[in-house]
Protein backbone atom coordinates (compact mmCIF):
# COMPACT_ATOMS: atom_id res chain seq x y z
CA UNK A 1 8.76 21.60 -0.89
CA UNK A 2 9.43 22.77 2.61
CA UNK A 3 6.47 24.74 4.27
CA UNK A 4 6.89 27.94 6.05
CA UNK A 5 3.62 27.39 7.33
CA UNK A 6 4.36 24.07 8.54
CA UNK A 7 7.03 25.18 10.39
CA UNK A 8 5.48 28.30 12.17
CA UNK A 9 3.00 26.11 13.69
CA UNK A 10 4.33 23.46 15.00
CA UNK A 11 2.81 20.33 13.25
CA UNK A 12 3.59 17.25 14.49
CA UNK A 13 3.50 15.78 11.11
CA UNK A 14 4.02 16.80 7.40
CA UNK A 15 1.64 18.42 5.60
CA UNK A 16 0.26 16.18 2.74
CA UNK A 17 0.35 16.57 -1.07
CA UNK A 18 -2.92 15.44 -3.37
CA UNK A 19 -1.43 14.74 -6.33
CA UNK A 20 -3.01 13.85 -9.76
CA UNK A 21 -1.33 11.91 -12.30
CA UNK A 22 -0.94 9.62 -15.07
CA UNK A 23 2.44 7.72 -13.13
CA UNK A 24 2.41 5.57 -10.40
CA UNK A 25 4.80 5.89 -8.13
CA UNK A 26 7.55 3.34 -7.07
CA UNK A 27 6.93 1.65 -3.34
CA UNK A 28 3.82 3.24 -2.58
CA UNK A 29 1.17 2.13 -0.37
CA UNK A 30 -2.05 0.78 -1.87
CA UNK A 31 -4.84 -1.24 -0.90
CA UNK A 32 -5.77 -4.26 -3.25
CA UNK A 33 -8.15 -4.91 -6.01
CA UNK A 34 -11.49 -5.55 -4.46
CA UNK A 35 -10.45 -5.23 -0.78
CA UNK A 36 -11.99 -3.19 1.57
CA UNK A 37 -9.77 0.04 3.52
CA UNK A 38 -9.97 3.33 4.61
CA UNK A 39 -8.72 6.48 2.71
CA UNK A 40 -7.98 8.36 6.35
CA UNK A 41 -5.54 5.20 7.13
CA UNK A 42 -3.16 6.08 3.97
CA UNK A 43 -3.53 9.70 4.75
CA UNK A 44 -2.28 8.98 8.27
CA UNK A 45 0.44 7.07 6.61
CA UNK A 46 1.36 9.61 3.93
CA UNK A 47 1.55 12.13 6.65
CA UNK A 48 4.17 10.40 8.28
CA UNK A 49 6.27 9.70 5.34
CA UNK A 50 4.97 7.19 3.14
CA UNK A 51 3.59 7.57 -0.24
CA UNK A 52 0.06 5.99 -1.01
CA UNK A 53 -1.43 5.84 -4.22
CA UNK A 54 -5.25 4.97 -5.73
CA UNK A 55 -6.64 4.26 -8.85
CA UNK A 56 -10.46 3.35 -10.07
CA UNK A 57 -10.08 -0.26 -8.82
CA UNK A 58 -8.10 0.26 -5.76
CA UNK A 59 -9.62 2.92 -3.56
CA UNK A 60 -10.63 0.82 -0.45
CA UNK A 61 -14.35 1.57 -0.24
CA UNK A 62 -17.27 3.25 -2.32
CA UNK A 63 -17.12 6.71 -0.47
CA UNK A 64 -13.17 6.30 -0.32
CA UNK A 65 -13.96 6.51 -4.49
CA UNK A 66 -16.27 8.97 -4.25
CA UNK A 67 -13.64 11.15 -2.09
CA UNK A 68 -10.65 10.74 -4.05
CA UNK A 69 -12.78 11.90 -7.53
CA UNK A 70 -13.51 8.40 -9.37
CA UNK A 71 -17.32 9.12 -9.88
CA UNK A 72 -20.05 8.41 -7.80
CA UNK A 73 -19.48 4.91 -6.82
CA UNK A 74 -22.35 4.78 -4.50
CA UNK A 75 -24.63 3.75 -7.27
CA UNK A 76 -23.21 0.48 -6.18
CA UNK A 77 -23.31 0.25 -2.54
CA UNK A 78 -25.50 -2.53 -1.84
CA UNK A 79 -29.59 -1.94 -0.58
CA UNK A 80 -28.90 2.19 -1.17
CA UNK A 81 -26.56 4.05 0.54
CA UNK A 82 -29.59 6.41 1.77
CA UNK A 83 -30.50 3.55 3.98
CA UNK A 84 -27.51 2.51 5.10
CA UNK A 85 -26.41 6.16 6.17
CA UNK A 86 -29.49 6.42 8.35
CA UNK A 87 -32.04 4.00 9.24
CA UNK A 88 -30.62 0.92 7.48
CA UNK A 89 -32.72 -1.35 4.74
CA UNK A 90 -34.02 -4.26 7.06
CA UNK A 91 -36.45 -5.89 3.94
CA UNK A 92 -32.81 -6.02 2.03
CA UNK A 93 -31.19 -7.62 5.30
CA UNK A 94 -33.61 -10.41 5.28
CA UNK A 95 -32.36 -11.83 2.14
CA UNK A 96 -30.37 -14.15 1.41
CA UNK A 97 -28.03 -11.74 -0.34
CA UNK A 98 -28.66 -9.76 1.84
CA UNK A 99 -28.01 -11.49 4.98
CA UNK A 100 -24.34 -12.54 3.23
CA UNK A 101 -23.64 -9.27 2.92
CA UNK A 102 -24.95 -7.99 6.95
CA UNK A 103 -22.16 -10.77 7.97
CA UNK A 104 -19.65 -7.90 7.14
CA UNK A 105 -21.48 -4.91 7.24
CA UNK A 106 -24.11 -4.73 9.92
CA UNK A 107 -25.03 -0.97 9.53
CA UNK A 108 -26.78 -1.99 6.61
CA UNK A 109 -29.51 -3.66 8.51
CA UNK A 110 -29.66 -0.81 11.06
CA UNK A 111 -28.20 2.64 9.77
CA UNK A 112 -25.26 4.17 10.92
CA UNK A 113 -28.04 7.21 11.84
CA UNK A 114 -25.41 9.78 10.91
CA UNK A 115 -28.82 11.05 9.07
CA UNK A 116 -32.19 10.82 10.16
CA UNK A 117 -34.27 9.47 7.27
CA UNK A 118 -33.39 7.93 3.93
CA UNK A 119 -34.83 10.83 2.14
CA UNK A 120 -32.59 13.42 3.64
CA UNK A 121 -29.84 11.10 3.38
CA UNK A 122 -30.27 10.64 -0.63
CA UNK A 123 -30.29 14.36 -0.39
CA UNK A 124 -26.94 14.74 1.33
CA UNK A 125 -25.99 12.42 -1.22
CA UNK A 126 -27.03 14.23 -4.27
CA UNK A 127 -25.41 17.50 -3.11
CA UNK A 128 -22.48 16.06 -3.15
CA UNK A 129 -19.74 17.58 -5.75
CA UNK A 130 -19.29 14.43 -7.70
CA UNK A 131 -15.98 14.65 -9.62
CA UNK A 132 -14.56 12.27 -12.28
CA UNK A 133 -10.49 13.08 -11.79
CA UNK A 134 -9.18 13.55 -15.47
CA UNK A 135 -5.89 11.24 -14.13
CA UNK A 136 -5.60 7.17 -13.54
CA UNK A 137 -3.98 7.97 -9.92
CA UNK A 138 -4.59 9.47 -6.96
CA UNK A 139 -1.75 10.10 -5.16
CA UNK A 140 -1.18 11.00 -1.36
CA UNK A 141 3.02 12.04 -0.30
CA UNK A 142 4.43 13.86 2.28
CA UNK A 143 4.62 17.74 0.71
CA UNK A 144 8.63 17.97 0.65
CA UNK A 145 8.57 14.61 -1.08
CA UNK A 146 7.07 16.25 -3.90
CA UNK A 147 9.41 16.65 -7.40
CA UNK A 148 10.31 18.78 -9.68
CA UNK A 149 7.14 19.42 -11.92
CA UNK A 150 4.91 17.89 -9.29
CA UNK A 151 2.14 20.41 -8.21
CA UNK A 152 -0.54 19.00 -5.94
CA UNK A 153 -3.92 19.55 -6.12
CA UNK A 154 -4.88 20.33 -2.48
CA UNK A 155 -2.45 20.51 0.58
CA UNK A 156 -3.82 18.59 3.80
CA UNK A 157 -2.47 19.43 7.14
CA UNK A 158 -3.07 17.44 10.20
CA UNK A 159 -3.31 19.29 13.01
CA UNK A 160 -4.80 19.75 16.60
CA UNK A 161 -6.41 22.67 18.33
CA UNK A 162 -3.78 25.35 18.10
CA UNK A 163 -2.55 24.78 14.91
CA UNK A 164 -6.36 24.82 13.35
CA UNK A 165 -6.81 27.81 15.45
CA UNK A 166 -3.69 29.24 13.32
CA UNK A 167 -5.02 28.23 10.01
CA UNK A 168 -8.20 29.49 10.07
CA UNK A 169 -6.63 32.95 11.05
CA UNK A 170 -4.20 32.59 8.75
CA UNK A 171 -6.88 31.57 5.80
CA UNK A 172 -8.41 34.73 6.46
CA UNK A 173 -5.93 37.29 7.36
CA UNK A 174 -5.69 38.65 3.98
CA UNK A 175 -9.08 38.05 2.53
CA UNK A 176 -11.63 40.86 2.42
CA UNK A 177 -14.25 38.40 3.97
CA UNK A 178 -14.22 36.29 7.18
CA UNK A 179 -15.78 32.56 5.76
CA UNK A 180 -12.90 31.80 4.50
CA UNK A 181 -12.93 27.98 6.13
CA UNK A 182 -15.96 25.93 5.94
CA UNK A 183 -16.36 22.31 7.94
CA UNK A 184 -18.99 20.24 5.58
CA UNK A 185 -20.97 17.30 7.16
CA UNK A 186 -19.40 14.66 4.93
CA UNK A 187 -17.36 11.63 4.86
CA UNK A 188 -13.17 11.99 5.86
CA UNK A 189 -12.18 11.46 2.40
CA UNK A 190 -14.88 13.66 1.16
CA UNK A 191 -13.51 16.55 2.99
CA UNK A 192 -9.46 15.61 1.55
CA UNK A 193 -10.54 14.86 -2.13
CA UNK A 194 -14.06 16.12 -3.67
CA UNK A 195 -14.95 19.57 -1.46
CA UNK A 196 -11.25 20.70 -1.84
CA UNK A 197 -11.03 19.68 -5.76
CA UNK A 198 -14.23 21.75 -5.89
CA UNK A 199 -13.07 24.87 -4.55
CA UNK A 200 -10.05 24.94 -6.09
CA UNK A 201 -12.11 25.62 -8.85
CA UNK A 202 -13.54 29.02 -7.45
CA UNK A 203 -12.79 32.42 -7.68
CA UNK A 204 -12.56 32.67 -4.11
CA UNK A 205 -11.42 29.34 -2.82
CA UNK A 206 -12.07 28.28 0.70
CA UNK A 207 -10.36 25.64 3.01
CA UNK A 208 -12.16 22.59 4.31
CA UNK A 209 -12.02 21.20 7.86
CA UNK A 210 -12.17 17.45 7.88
CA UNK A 211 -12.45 14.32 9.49
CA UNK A 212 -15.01 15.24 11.60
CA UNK A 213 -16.80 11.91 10.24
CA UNK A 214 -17.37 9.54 13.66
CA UNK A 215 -16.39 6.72 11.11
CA UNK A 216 -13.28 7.92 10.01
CA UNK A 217 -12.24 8.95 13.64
CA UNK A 218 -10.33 5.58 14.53
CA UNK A 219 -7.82 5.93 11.85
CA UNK A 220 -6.32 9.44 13.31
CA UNK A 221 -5.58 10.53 17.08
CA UNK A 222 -8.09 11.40 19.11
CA UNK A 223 -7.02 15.37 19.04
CA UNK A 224 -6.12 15.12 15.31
CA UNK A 225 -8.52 17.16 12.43
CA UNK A 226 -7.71 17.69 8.48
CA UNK A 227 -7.70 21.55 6.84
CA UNK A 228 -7.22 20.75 3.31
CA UNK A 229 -6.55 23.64 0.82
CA UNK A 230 -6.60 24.18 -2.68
CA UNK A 231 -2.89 24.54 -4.22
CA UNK A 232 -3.64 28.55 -4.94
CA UNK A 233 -4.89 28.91 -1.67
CA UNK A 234 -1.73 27.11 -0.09
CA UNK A 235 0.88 28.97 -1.93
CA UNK A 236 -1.47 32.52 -1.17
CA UNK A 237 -1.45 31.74 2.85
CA UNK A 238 2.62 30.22 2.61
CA UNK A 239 3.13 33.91 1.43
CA UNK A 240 1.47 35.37 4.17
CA UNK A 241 3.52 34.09 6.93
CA UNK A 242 6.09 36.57 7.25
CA UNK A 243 4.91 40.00 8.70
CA UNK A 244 1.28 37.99 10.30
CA UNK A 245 0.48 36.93 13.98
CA UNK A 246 2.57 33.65 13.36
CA UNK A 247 5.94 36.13 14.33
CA UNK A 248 3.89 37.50 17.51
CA UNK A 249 3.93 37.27 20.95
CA UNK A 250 0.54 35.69 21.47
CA UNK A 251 1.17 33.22 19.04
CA UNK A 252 4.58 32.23 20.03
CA UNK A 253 2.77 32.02 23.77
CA UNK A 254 0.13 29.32 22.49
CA UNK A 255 3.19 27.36 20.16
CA UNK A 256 4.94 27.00 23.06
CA UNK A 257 2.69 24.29 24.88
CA UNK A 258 3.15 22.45 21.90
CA UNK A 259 6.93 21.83 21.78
């Protein structure tokens, strides 16, 4: 599937296709059984051509499984993941399971601090839109990779200033209302997988501006963010190309420094 919106902006790289499904695809990327990776590195990858796919035992790390829609998986992070979100679990660190597991994962004994206390962060946590995907795969592919029969369940562009500039215009321009794009304090993969899958699901669905998670930062370029749509809302703002400010003079001004 080629996109027109794609194209009127300028991206650097393809958009990328969240598919569901029951098949695994040939010669794609995935991370192995029990081994530790990040869900923004295969995104990255799948953006640039490759195919990556996930499944319940393969999804790199407990919020990567949380993300992609296999259940809430932080029920078995190690000394809570409220502590180790904010102010870490030090009485955990100083055992001796504990210290095994600090070898590896220092902000455990510490805190990231991405939230203050461990009561706010088990409330971050619990707002969360936990999903259980009704599929064995997850699968991330570059958009016109997708097949026949293949719909995708959210559309992820990767973009810098200007083109985020675009699609937030663009996500509103024919929408009655102007919060049509909202930017969620959550993890990367959060913000590709579960917030997306969730407002798909509305009446009214909005897009979702991502990887603005400090931890997810080193896997993309330094002037790189996600806007991940819902399928409906994808094929509703591809339609609105033609005729909107993408064919004017200002923006053809602002896609110029971009070539």
């Amino acid at each position: 599937m080629e996109s027109k919106i794609a194209k009127a902006i300028g991206m650097r790289y393809s958009p990328v296709a969240v598919v569901l499904t029951n098949d695994k695809p040939q010669d794609a990327l995935q991370f192995k059984e029990g081994r530790w990776g990040c869900v923004v590195s295969m995104l990255n990858a799948a953006a640039k051509g490759r195919t990556a796919v996930f499944d319940r035992k393969t999804f790199g790390c407990l919020g990567g499984g949380v993300g992609l829609g296999f259940g809430n998986q932080y029920v078995n992070f190690p000394a809570g993941i409220e502590f180790f979100l904010s102010t870490g679990n030090k009485e955990f660190s100083a055992t001796e399971t504990g210290r095994n597991i600090v070898r590896n994962m220092p902000a455990i004994e510490h805190g990231e601090g991405y939230v203050k206390t461990p009561d706010l962060a088990r409330k971050f946590i619990d707002s969360l839109p936990m999903t259980d995907v009704p599929a064995e795969y997850v699968v991330f592919k570059p958009l016109d990779k997708l097949r026949e029969g293949e719909t995708p369940r959210v559309v992820v562009f990767l973009v810098g200033p200007d083109q985020l500039s675009a699609l937030v215009v663009l996500a509103n321009y024919a929408r009655e209302t102007n919060e049509n794009v909202a930017a969620p304090f959550c993890a990367g993969c959060h913000s590709i997988g579960i917030f997306p899958y969730r407002e798909g699901e509305s009446g009214n669905p909005r897009a979702i501006i991502g990887l603005t998670d400090v931890s997810a930062r080193k896997h993309v370029e330094k002037d790189i963010l996600s806007f991940s749509v819902p399928y409906g809302m994808f094929l509703e703002m591809e339609s609105n190309v033609e005729g909107s400010f993408l064919e004017k003079e200002e923006w053809r001004r602002v896609l110029e420094r971009n070539r």
